[in-house]
Protein backbone atom coordinates (compact mmCIF):
# COMPACT_ATOMS: atom_id res chain seq x y z
CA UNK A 1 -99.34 -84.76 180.13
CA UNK A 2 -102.57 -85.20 182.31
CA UNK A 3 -104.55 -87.37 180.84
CA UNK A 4 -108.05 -86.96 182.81
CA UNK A 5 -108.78 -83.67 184.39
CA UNK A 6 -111.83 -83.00 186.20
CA UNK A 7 -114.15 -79.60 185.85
CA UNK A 8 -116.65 -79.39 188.35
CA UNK A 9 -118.86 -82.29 187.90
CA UNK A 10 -117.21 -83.73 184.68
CA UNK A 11 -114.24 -85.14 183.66
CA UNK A 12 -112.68 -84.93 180.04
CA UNK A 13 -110.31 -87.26 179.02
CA UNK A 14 -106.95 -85.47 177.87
CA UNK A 15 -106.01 -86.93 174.49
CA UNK A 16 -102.63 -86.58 172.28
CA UNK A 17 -103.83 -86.44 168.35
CA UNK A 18 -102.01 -87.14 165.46
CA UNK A 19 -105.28 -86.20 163.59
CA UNK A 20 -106.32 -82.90 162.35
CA UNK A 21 -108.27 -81.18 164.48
CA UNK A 22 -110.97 -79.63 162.32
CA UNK A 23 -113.53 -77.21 163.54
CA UNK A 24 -116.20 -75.66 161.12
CA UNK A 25 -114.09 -77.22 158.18
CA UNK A 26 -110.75 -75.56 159.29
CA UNK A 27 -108.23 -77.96 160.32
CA UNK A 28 -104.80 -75.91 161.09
CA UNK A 29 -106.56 -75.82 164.83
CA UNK A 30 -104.52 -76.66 167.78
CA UNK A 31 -106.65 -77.73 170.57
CA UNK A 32 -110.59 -78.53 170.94
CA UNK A 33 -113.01 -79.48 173.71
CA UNK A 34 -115.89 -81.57 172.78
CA UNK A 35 -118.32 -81.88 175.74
CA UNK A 36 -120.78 -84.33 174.87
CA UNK A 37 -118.02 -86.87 174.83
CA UNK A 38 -116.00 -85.25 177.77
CA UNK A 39 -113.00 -85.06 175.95
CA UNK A 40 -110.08 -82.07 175.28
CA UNK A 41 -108.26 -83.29 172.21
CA UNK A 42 -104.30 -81.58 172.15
CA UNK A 43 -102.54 -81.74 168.39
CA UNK A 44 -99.07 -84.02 168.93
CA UNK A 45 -95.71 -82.49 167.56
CA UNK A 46 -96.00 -79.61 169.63
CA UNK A 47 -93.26 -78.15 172.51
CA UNK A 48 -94.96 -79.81 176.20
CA UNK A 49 -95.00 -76.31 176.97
CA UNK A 50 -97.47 -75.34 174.05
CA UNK A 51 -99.08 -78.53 174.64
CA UNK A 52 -99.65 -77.53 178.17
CA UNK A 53 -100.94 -73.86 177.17
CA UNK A 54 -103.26 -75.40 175.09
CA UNK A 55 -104.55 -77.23 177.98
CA UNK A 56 -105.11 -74.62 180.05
CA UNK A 57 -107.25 -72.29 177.04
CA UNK A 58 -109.78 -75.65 176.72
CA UNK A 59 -110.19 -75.42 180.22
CA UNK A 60 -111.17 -72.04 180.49
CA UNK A 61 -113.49 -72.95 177.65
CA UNK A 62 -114.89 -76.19 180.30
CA UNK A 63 -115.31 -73.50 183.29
CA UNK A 64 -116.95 -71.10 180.88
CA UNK A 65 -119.25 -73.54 179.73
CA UNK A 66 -119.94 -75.54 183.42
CA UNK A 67 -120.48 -71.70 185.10
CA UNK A 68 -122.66 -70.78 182.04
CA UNK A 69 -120.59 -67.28 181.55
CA UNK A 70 -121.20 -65.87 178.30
CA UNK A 71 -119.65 -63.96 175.65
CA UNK A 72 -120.20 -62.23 172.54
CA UNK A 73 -118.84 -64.41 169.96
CA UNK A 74 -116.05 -61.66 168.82
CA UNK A 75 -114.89 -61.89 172.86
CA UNK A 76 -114.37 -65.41 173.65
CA UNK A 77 -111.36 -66.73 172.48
CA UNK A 78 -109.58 -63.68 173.02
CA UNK A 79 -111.09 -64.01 176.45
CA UNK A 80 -110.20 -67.65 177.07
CA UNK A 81 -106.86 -67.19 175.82
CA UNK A 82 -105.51 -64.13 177.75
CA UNK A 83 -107.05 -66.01 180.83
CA UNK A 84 -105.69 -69.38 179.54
CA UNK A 85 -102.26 -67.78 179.08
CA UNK A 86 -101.86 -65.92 182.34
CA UNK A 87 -102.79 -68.25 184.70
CA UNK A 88 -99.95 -70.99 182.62
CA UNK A 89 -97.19 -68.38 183.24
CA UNK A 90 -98.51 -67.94 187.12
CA UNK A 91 -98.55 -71.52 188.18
CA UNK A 92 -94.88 -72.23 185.97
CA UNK A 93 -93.74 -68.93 187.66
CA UNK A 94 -94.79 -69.63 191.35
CA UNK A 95 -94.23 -73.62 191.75
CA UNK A 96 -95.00 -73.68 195.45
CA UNK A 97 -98.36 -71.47 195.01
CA UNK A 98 -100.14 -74.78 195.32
CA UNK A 99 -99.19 -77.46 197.17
């Protein structure tokens, strides 16, 4: 796994966890982008192709938030995640899209 991606100006750090990752005082979450501290935090245990997926959906929620696109709150992870999800499958799909 990456472990420092770059989104514009910033870069997050790309961390492993064994912790819980606990957002509004739910913890069963599997991913989570804090951007104060630059950092997209990835639960362990998971298949490296989850873990990658997981990846991608925090950094849709990094270009959201560094192109200042909003959402209504009921949109955005369904958003992120449809967006998160088909560009994984494209760039697994097509390896020599990018060089």
């Amino acid at each position: 796994m990456i472990e420092k991606v770059r989104v514009g100006c910033f870069i997050y750090d790309v961390n492993i966890t064994d912790d819980p990752i606990i957002v509004e005082n739910k913890s069963d979450y599997t991913g989570l982008i804090d951007y104060h501290r630059n950092i997209i935090s990835i639960k362990s245990g998971l298949s490296k192709d989850n873990q990658e997926e997981i990846l991608f959906h925090e950094l849709m929620h990094a270009i959201k938030s560094y192109f200042e696109i909003s959402f209504t709150q009921d949109d955005e992870e369904k958003i992120i995640d449809c967006f998160a999800k088909g560009i994984y499958q494209i760039l697994k799909d097509n390896k020599d899209l990018i060089d």
